[in-house]
C-alpha atoms as a PDB file:
ATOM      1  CA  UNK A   1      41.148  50.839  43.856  1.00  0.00           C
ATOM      2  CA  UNK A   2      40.258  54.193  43.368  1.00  0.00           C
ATOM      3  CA  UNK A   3      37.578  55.431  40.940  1.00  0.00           C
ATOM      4  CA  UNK A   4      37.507  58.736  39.519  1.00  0.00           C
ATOM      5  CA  UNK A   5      35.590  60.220  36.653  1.00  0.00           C
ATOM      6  CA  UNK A   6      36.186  63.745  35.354  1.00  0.00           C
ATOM      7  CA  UNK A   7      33.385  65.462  32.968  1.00  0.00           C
ATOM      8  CA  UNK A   8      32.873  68.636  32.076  1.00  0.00           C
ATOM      9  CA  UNK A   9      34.637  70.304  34.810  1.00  0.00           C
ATOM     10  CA  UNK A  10      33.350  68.244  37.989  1.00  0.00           C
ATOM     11  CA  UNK A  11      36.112  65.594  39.331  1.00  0.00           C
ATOM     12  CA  UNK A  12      33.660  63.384  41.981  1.00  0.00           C
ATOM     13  CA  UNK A  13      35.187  60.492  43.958  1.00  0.00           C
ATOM     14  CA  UNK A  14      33.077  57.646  42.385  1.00  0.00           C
ATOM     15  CA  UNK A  15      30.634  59.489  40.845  1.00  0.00           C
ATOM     16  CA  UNK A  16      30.573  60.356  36.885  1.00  0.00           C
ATOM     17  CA  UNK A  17      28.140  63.198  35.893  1.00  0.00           C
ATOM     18  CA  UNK A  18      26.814  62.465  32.213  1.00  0.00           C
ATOM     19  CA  UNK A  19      27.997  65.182  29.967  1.00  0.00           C
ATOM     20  CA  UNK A  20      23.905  65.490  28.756  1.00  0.00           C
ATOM     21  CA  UNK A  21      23.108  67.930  25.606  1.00  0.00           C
ATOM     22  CA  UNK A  22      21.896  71.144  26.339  1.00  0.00           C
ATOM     23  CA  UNK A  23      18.232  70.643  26.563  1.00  0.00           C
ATOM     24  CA  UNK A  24      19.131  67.750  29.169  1.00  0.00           C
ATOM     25  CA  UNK A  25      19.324  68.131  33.124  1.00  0.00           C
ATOM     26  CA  UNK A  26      22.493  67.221  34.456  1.00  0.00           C
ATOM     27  CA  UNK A  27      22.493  63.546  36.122  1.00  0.00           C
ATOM     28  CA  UNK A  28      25.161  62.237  38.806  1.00  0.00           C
ATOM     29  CA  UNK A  29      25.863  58.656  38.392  1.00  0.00           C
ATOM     30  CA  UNK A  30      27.612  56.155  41.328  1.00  0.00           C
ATOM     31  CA  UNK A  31      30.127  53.669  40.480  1.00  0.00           C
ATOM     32  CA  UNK A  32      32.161  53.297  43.451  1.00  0.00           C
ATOM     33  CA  UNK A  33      30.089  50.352  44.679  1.00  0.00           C
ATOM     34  CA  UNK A  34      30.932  48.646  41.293  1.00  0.00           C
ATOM     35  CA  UNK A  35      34.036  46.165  40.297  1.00  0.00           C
ATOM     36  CA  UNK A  36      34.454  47.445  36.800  1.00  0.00           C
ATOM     37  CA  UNK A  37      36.784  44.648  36.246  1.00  0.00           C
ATOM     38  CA  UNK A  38      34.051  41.868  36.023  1.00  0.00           C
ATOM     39  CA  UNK A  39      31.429  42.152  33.425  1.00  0.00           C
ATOM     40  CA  UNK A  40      28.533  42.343  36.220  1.00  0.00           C
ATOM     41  CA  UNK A  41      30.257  45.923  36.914  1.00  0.00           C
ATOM     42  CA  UNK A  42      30.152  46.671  33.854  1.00  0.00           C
ATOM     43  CA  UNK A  43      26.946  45.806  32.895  1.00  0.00           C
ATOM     44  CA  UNK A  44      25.340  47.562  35.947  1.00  0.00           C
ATOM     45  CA  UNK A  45      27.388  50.569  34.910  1.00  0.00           C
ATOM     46  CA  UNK A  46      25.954  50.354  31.764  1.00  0.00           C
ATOM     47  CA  UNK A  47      22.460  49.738  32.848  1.00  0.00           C
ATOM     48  CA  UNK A  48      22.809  52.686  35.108  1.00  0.00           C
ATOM     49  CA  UNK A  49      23.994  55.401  32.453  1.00  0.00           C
ATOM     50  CA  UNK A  50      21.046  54.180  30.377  1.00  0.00           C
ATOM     51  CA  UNK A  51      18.339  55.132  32.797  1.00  0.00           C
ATOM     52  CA  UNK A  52      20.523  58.204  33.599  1.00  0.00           C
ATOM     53  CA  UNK A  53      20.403  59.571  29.819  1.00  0.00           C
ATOM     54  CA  UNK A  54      16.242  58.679  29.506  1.00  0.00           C
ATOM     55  CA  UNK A  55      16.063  60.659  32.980  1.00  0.00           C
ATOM     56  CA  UNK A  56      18.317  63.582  31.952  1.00  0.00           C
ATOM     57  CA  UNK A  57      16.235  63.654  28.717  1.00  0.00           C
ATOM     58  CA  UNK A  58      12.927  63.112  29.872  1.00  0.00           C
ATOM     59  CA  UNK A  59      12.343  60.248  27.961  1.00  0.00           C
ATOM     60  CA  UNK A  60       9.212  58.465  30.197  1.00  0.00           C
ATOM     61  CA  UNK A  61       7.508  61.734  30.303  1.00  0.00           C
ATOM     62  CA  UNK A  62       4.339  61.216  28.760  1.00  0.00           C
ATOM     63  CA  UNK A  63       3.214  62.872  26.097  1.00  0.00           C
ATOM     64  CA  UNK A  64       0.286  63.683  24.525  1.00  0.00           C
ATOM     65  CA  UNK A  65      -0.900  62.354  21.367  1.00  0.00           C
ATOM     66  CA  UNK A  66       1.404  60.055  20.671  1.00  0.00           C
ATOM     67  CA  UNK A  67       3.446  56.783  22.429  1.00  0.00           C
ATOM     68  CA  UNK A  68       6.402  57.365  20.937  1.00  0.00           C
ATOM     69  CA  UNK A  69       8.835  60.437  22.665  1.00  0.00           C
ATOM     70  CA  UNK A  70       9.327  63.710  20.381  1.00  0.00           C
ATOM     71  CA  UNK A  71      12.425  63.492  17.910  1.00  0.00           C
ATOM     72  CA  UNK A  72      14.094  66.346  20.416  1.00  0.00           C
ATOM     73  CA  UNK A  73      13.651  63.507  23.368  1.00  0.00           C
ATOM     74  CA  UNK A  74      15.084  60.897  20.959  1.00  0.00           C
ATOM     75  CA  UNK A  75      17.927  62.986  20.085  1.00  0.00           C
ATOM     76  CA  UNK A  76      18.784  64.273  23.206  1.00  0.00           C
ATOM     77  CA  UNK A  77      19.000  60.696  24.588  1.00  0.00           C
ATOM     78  CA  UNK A  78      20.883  59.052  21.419  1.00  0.00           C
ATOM     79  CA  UNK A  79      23.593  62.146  22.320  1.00  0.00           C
ATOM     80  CA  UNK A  80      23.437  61.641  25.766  1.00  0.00           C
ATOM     81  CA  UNK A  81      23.901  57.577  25.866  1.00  0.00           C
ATOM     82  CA  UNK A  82      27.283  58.092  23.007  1.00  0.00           C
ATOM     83  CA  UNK A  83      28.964  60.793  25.527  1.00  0.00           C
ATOM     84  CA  UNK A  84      28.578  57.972  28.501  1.00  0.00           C
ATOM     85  CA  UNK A  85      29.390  55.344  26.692  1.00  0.00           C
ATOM     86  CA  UNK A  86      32.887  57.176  25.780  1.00  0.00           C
ATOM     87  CA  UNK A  87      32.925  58.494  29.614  1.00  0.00           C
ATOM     88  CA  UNK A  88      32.523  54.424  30.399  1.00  0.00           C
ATOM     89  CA  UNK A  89      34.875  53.605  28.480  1.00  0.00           C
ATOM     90  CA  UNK A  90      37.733  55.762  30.052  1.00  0.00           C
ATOM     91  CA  UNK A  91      36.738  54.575  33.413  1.00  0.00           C
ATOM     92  CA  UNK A  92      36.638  50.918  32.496  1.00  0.00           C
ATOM     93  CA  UNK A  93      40.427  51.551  31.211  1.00  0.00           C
ATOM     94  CA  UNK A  94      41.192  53.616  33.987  1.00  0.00           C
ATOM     95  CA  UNK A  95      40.359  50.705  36.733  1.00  0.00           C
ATOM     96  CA  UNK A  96      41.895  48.379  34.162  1.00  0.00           C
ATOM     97  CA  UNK A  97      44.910  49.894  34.891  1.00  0.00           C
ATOM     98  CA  UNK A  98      44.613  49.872  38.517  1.00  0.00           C
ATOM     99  CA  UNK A  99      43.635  54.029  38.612  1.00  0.00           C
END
């Protein structure tokens, strides 16, 4: 089965690049190891966008003064986790269907 994932305007075998806000970096994330018909797959998938968005956002960067990441960080990631989420879904279908 073959895996495809097309964001923004990259189209990578296997890979899906999260569609970050603005202020975010760009992050590549693999999937071809995954079988996104079992809910292991899915849940790695999953597990996998989620670091993804808090690295895109820099959401472990320390900061000072305070524990909690700025409002901007929060946002950014919030944004960033809803656009995978709707990328994951799409792919989830898309192997669902044999695609």
């Amino acid at each position: 089965m073959i895996r495809t994932a097309t964001l923004a305007a990259a189209a990578l075998m296997g890979t899906m690049a999260i569609a970050a806000p603005a202020s975010a970096k760009d992050i590549s994330v693999s999937y071809k190891d995954l079988d996104l018909s079992t809910p292991a797959g899915k849940s790695t998938l999953a597990r996998r966008l989620d670091l993804a968005a808090k690295d895109a956002c820099g959401f472990s960067e320390t900061q000072t003064g305070s524990r909690l990441p700025p409002y901007s960080v929060r946002q950014c990631y919030n944004e960033a986790r809803a656009r995978s989420k709707e990328t994951m879904a799409a792919i989830v279908d898309q192997a669902r269907k044999g695609g």
